[in-house]
PDB file of N, CA and C in Angstrom:
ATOM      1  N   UNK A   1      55.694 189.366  57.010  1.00  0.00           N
ATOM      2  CA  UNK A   1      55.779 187.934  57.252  1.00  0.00           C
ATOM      3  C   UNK A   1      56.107 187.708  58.720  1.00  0.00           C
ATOM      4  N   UNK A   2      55.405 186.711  59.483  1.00  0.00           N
ATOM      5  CA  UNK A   2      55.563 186.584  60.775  1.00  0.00           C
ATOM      6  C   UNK A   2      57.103 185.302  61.027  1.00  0.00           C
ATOM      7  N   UNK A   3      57.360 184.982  62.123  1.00  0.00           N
ATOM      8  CA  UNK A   3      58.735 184.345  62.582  1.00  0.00           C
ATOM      9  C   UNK A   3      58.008 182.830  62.348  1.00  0.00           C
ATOM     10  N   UNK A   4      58.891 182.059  61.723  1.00  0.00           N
ATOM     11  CA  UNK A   4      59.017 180.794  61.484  1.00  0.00           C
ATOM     12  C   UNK A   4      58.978 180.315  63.102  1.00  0.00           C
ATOM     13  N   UNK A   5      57.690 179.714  63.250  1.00  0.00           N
ATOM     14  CA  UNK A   5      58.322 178.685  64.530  1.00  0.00           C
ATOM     15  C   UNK A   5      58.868 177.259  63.990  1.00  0.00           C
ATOM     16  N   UNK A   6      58.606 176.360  63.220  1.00  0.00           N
ATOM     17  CA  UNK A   6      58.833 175.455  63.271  1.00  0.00           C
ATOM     18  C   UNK A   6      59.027 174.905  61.458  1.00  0.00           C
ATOM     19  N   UNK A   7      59.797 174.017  61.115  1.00  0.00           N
ATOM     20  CA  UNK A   7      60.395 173.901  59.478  1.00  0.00           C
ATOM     21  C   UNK A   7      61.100 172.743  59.869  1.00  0.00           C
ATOM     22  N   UNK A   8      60.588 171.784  58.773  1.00  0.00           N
ATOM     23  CA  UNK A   8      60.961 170.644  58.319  1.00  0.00           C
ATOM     24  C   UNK A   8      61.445 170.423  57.024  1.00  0.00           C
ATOM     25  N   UNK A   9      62.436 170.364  56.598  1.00  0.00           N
ATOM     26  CA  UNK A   9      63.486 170.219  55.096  1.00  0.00           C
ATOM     27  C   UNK A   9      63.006 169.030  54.504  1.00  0.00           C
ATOM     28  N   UNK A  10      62.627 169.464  53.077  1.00  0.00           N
ATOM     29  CA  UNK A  10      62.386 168.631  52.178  1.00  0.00           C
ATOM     30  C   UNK A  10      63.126 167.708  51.096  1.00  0.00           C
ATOM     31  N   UNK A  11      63.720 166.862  51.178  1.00  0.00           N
ATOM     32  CA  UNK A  11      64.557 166.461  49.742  1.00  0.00           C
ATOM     33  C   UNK A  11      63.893 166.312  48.175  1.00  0.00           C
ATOM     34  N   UNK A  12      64.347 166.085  47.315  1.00  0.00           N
ATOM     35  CA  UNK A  12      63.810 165.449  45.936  1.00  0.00           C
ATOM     36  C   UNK A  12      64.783 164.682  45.281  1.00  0.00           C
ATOM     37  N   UNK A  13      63.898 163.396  45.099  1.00  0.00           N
ATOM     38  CA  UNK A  13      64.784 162.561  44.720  1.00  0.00           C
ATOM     39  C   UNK A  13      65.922 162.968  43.507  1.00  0.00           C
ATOM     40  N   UNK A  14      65.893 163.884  43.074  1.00  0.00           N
ATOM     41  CA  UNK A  14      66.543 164.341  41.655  1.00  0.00           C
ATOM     42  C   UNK A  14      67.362 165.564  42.398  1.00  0.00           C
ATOM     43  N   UNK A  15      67.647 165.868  43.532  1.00  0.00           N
ATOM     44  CA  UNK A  15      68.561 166.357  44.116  1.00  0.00           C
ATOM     45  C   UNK A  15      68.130 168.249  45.001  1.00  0.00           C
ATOM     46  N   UNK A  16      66.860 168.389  44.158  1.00  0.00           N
ATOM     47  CA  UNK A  16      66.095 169.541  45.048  1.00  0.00           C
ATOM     48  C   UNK A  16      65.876 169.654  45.965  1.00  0.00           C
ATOM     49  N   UNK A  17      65.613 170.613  46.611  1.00  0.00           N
ATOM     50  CA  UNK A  17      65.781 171.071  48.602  1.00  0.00           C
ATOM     51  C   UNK A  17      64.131 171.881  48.539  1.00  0.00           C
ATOM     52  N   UNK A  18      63.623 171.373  49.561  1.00  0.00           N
ATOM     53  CA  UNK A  18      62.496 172.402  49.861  1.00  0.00           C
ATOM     54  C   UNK A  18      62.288 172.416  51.383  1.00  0.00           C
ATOM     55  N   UNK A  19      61.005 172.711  51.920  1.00  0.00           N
ATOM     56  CA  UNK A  19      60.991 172.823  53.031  1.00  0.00           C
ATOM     57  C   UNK A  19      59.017 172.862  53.297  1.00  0.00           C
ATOM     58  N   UNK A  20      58.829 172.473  54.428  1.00  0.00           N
ATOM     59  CA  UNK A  20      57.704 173.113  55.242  1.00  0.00           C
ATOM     60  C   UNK A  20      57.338 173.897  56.175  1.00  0.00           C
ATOM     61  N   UNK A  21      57.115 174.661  56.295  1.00  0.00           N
ATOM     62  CA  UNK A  21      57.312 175.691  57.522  1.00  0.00           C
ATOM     63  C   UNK A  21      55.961 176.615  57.893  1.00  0.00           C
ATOM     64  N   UNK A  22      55.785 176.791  59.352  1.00  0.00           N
ATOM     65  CA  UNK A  22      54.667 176.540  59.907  1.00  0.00           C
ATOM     66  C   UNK A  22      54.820 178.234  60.472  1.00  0.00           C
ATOM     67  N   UNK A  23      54.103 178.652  60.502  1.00  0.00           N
ATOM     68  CA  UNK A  23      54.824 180.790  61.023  1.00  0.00           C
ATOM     69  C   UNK A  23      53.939 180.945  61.933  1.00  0.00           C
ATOM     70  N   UNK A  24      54.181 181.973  63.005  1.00  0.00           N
ATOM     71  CA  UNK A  24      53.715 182.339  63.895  1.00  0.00           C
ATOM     72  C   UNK A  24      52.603 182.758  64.154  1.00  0.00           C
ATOM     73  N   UNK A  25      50.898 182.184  65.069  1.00  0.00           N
ATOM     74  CA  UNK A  25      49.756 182.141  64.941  1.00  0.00           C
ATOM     75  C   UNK A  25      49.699 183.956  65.199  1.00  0.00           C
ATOM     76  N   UNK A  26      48.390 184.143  64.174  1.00  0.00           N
ATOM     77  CA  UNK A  26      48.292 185.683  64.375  1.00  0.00           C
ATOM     78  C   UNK A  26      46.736 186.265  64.704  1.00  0.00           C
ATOM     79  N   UNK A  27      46.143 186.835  65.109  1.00  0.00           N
ATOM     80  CA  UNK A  27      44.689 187.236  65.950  1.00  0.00           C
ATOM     81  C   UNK A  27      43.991 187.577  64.372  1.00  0.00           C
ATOM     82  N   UNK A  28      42.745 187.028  64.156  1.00  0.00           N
ATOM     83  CA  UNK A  28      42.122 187.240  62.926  1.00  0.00           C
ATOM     84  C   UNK A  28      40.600 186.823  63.007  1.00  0.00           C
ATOM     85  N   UNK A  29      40.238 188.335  62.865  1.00  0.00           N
ATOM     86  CA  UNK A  29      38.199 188.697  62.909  1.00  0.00           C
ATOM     87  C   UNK A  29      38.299 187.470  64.722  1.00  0.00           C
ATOM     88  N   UNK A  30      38.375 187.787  65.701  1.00  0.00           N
ATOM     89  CA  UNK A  30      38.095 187.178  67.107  1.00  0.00           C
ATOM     90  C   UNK A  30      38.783 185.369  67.028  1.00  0.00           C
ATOM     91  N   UNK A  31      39.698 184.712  65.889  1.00  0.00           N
ATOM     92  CA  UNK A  31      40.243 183.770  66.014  1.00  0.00           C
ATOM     93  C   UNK A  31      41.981 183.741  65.621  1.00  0.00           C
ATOM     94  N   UNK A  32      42.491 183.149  65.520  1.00  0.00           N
ATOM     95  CA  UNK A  32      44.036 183.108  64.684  1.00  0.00           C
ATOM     96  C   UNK A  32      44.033 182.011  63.354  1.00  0.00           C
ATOM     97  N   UNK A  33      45.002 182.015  63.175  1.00  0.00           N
ATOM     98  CA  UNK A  33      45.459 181.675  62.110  1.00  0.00           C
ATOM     99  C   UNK A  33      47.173 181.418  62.145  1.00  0.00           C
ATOM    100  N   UNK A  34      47.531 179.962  61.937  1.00  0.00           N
ATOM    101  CA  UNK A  34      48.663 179.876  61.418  1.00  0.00           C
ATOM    102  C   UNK A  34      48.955 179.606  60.167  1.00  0.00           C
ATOM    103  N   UNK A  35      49.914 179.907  59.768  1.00  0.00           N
ATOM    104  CA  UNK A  35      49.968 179.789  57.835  1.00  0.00           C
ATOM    105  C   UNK A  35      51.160 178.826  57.704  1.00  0.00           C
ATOM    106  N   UNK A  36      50.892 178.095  57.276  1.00  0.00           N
ATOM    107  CA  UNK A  36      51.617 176.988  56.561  1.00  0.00           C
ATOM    108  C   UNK A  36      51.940 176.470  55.279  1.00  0.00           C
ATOM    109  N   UNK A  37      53.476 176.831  54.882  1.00  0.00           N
ATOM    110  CA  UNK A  37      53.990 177.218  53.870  1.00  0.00           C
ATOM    111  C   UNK A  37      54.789 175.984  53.002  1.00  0.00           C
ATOM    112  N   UNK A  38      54.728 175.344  51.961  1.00  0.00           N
ATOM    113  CA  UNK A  38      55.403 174.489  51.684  1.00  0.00           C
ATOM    114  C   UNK A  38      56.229 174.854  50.233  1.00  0.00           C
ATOM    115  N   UNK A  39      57.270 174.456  49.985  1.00  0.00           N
ATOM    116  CA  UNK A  39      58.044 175.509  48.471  1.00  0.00           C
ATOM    117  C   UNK A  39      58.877 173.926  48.720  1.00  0.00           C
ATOM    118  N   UNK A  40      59.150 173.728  47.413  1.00  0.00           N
ATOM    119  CA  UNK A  40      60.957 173.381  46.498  1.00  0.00           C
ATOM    120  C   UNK A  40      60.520 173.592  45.056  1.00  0.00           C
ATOM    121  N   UNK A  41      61.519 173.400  44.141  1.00  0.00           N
ATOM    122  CA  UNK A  41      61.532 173.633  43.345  1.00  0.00           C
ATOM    123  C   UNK A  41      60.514 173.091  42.561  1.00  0.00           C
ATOM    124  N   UNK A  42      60.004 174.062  41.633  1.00  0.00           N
ATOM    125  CA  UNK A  42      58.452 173.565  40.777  1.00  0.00           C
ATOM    126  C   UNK A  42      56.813 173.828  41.276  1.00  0.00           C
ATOM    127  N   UNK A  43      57.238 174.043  42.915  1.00  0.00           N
ATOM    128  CA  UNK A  43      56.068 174.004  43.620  1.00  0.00           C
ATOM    129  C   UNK A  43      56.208 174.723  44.414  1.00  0.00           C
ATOM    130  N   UNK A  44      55.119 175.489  44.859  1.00  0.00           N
ATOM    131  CA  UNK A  44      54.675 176.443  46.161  1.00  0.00           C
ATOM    132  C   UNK A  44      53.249 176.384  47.080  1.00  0.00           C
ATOM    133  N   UNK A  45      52.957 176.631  47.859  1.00  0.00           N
ATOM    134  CA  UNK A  45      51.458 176.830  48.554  1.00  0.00           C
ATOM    135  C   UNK A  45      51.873 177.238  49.945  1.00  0.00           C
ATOM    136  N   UNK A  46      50.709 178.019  49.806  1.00  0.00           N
ATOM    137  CA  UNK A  46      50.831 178.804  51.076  1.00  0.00           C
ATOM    138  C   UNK A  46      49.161 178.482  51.654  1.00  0.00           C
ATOM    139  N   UNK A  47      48.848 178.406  52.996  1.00  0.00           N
ATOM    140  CA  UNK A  47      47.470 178.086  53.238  1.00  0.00           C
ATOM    141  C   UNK A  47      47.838 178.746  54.734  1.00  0.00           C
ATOM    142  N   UNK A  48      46.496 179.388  54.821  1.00  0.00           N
ATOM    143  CA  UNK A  48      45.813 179.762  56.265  1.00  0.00           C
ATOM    144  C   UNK A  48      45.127 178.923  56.957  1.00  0.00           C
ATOM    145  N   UNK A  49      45.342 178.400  58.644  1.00  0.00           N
ATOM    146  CA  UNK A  49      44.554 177.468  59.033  1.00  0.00           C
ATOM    147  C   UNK A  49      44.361 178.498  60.246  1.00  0.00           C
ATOM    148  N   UNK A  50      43.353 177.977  60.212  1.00  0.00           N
ATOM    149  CA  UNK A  50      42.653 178.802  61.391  1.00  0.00           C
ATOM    150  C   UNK A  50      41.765 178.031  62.417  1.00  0.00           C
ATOM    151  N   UNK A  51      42.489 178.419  63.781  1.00  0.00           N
ATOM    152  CA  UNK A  51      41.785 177.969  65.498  1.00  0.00           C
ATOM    153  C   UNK A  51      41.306 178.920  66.055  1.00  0.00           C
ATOM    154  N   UNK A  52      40.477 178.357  67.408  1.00  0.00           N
ATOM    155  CA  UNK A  52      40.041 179.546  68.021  1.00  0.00           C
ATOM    156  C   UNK A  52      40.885 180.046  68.561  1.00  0.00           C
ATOM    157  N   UNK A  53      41.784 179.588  69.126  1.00  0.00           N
ATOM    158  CA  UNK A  53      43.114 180.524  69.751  1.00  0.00           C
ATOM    159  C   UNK A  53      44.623 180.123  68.707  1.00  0.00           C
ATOM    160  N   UNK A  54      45.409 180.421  69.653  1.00  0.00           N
ATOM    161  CA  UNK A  54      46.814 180.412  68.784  1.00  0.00           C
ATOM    162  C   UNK A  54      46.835 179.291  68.581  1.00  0.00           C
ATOM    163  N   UNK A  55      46.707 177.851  69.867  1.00  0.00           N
ATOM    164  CA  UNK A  55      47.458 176.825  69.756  1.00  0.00           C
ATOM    165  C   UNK A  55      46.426 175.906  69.378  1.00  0.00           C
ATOM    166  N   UNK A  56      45.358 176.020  68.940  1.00  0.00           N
ATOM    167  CA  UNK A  56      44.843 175.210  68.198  1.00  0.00           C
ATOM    168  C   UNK A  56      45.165 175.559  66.642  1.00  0.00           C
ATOM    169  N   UNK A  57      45.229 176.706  66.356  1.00  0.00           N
ATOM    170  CA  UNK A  57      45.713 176.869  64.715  1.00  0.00           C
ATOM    171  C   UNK A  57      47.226 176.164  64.482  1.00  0.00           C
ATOM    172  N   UNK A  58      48.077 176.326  65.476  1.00  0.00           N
ATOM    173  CA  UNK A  58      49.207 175.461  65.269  1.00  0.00           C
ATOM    174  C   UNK A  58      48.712 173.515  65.547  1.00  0.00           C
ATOM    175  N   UNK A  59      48.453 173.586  65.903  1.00  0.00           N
ATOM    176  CA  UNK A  59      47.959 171.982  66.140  1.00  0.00           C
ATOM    177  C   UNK A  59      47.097 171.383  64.803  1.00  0.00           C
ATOM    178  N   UNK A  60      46.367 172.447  64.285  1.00  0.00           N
ATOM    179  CA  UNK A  60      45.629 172.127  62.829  1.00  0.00           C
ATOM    180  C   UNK A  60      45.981 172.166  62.098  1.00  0.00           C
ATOM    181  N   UNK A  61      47.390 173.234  62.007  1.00  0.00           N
ATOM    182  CA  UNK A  61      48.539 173.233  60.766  1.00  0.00           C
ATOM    183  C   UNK A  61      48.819 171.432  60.824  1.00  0.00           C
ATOM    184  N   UNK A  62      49.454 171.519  61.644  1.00  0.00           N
ATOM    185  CA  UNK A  62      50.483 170.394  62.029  1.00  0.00           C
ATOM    186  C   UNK A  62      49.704 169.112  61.289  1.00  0.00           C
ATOM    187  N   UNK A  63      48.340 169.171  61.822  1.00  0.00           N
ATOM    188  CA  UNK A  63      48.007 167.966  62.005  1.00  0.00           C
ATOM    189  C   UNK A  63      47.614 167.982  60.192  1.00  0.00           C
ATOM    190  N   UNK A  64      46.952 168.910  59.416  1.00  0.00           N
ATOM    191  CA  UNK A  64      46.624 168.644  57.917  1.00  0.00           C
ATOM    192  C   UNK A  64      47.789 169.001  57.369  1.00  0.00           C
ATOM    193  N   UNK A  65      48.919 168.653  57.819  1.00  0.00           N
ATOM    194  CA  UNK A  65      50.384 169.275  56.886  1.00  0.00           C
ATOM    195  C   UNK A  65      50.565 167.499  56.388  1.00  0.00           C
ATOM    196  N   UNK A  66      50.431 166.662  56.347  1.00  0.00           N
ATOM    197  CA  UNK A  66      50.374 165.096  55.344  1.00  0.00           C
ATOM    198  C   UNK A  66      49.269 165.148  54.056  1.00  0.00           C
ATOM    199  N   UNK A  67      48.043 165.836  54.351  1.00  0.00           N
ATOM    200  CA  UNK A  67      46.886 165.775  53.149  1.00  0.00           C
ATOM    201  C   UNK A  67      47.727 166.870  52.549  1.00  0.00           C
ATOM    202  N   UNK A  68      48.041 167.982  52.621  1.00  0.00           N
ATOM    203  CA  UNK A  68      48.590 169.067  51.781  1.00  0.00           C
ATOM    204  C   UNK A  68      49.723 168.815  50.866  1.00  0.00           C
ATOM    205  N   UNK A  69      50.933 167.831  52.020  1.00  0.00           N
ATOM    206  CA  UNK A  69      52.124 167.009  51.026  1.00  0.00           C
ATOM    207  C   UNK A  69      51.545 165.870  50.244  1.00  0.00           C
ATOM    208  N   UNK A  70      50.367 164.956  50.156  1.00  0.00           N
ATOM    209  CA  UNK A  70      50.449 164.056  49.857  1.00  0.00           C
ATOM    210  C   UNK A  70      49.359 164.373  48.369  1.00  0.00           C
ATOM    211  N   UNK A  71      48.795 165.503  48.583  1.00  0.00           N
ATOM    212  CA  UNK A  71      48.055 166.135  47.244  1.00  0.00           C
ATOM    213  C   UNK A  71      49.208 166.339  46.134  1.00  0.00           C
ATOM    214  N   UNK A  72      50.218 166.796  46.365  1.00  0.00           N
ATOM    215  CA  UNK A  72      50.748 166.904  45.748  1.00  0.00           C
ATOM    216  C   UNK A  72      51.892 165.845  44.147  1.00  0.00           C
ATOM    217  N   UNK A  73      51.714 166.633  43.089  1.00  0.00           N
ATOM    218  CA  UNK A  73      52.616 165.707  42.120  1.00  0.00           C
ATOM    219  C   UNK A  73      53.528 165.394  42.808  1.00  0.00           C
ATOM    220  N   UNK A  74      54.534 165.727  42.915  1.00  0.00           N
ATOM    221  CA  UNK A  74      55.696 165.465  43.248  1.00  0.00           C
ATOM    222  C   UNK A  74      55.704 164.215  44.785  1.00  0.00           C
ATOM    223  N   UNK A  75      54.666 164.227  45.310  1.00  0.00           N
ATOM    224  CA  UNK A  75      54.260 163.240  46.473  1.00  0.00           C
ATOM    225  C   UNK A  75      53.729 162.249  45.604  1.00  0.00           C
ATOM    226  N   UNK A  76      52.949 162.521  44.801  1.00  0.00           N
ATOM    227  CA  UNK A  76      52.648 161.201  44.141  1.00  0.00           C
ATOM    228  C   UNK A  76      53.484 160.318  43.156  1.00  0.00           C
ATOM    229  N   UNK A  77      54.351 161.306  42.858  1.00  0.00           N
ATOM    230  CA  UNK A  77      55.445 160.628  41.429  1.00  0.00           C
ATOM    231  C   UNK A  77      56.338 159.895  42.914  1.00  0.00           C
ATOM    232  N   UNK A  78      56.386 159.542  43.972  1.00  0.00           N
ATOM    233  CA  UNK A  78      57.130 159.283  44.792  1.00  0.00           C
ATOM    234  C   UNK A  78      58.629 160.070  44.485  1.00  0.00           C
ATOM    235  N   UNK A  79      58.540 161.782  44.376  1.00  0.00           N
ATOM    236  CA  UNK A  79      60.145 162.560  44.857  1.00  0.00           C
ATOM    237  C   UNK A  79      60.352 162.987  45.934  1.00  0.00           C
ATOM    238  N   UNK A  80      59.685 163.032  46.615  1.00  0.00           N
ATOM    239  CA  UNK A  80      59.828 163.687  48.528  1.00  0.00           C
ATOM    240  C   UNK A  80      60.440 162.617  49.114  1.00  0.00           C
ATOM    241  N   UNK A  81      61.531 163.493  49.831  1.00  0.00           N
ATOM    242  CA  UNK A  81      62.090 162.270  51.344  1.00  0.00           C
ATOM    243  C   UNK A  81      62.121 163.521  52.534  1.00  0.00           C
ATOM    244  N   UNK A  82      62.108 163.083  53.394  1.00  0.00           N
ATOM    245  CA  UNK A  82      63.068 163.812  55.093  1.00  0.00           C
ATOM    246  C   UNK A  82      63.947 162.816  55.355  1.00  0.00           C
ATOM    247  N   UNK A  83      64.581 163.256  55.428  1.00  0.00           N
ATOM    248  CA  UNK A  83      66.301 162.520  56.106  1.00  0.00           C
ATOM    249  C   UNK A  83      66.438 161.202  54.916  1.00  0.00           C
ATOM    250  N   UNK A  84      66.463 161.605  53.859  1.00  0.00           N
ATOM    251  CA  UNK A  84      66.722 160.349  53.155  1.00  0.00           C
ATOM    252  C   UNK A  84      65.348 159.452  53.161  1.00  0.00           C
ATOM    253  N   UNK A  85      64.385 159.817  53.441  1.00  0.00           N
ATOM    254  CA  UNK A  85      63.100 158.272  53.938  1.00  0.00           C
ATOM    255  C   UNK A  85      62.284 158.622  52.548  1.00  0.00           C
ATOM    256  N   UNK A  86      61.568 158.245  51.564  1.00  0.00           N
ATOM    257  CA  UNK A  86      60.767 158.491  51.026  1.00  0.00           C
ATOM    258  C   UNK A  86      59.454 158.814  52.200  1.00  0.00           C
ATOM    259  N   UNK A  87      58.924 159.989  51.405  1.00  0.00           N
ATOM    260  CA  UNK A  87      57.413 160.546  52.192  1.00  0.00           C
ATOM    261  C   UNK A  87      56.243 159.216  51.591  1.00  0.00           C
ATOM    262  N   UNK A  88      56.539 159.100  50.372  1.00  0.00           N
ATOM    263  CA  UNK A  88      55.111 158.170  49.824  1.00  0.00           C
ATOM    264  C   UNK A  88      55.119 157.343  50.795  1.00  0.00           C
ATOM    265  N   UNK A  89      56.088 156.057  51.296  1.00  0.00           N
ATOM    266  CA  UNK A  89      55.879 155.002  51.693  1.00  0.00           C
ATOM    267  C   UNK A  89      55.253 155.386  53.357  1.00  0.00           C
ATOM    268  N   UNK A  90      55.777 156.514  53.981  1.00  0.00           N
ATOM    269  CA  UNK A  90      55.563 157.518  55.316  1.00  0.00           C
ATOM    270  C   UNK A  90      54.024 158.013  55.890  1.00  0.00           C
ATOM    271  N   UNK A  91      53.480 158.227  54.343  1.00  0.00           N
ATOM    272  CA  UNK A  91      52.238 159.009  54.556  1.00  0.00           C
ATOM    273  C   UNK A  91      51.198 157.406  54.168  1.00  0.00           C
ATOM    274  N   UNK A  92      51.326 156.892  52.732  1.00  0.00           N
ATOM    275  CA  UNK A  92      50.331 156.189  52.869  1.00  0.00           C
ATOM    276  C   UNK A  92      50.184 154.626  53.402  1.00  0.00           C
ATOM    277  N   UNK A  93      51.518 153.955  54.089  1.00  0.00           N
ATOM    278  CA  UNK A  93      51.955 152.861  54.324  1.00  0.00           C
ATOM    279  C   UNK A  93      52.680 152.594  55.744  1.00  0.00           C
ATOM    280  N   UNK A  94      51.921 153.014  56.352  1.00  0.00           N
ATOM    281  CA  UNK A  94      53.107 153.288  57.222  1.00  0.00           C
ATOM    282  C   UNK A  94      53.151 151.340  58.190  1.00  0.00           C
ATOM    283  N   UNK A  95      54.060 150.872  57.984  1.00  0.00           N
ATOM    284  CA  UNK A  95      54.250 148.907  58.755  1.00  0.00           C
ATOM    285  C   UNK A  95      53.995 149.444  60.280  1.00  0.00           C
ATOM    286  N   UNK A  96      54.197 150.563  60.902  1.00  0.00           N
ATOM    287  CA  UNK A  96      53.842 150.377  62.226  1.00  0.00           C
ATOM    288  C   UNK A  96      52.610 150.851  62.484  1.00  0.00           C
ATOM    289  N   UNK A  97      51.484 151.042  61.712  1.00  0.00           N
ATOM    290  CA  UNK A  97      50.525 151.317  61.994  1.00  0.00           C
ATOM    291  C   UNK A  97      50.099 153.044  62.548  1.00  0.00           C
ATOM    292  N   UNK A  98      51.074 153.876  62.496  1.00  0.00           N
ATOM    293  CA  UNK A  98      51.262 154.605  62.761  1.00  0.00           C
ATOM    294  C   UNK A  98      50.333 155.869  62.427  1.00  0.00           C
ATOM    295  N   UNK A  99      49.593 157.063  62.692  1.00  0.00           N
ATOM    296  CA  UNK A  99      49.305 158.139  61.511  1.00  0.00           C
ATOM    297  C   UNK A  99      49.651 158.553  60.630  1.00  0.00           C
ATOM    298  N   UNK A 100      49.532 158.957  59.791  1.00  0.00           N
ATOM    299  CA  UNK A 100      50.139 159.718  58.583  1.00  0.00           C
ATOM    300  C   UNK A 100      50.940 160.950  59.565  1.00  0.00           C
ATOM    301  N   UNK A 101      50.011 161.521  60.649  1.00  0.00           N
ATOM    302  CA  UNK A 101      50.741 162.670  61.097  1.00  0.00           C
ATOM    303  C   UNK A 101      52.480 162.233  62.478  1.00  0.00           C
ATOM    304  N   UNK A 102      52.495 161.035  62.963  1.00  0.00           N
ATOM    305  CA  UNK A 102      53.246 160.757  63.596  1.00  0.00           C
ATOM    306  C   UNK A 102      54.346 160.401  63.034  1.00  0.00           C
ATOM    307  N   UNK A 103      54.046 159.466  62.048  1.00  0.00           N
ATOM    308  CA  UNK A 103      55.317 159.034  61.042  1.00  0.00           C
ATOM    309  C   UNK A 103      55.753 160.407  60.319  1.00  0.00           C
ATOM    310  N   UNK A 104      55.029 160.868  60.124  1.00  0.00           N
ATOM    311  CA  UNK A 104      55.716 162.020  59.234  1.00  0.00           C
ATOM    312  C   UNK A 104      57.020 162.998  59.739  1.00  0.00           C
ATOM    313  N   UNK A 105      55.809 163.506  61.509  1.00  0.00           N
ATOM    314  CA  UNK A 105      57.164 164.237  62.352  1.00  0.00           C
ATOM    315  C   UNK A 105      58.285 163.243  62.994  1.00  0.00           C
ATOM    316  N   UNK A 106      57.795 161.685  63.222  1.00  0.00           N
ATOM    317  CA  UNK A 106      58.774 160.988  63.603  1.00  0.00           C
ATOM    318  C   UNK A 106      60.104 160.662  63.192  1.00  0.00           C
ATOM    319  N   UNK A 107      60.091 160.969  61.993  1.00  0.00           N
ATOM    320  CA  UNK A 107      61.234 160.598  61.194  1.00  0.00           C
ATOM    321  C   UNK A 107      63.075 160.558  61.521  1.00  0.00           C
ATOM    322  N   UNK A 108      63.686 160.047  62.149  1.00  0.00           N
ATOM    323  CA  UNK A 108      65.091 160.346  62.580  1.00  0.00           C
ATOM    324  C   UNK A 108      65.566 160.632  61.575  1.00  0.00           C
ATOM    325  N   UNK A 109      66.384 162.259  61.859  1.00  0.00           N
ATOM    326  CA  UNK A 109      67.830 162.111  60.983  1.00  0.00           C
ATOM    327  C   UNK A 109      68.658 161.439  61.034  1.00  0.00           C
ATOM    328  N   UNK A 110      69.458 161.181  60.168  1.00  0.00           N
ATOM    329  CA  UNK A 110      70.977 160.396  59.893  1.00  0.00           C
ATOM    330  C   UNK A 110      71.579 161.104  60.963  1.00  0.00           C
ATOM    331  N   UNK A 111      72.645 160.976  61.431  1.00  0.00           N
ATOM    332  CA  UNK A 111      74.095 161.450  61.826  1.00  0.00           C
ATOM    333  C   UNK A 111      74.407 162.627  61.334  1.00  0.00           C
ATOM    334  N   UNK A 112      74.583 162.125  60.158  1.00  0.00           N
ATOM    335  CA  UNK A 112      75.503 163.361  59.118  1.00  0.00           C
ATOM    336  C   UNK A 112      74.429 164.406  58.770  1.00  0.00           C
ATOM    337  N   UNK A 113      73.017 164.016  59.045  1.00  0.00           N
ATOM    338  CA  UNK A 113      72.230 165.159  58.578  1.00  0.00           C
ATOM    339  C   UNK A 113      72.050 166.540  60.124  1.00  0.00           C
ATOM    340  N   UNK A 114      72.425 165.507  60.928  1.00  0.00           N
ATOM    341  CA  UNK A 114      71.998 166.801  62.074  1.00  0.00           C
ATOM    342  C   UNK A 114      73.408 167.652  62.230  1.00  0.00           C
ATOM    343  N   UNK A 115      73.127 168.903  62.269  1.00  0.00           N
ATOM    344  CA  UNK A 115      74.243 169.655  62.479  1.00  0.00           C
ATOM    345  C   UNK A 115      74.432 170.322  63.879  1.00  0.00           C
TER     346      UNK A 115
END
């Protein structure tokens, strides 16, 4: 397993912890690949995205990491938050007009959530 660059914590409304997490782009047949991993409880997926170099496979993670959460049951029963926010209202509603992909990483923690 390669080094986590980057992970975003998942809540559930019923009190479960998960996470998203994005791992380090790796050289594959003349392109890369970053793998982007999403788990909490009930659910898992793991997916390969693949650029021609490193930092486009991280940029393609990034950018289809809202269609991957928002496929999901648990996205649709509205149980996902970051920092307390529900994801449903984040991904498909967003009042500032925003992307699905900006609102998503935009999200401020609380106070009490940053350590």
């Amino acid at each position: 397993m390669n080094a986590v660059i980057a992970e975003r914590h998942i809540n559930l409304t019923d009190g479960g912890a998960g996470f998203v997490r994005l791992y380090q782009p790796q050289p594959d047949r003349g392109a890369y690949f970053c793998e982007l991993h999403l788990a909490w409880p009930g659910f898992e997926q793991r997916q390969k995205v693949f650029g021609e170099d490193s930092w486009q496979s991280v940029m393609l993670a990034l950018g289809i990491t809202p269609l991957f959460l928002s496929l999901t049951e648990d996205f649709k029963a509205g149980r996902l938050k970051v920092f307390d926010t529900p994801l449903h209202g984040l991904l498909t509603n967003d009042p500032e007009g925003r992307s699905a992909l900006s609102s998503f990483f935009d999200v401020k923690p609380h106070s009490r959530d940053v350590q």
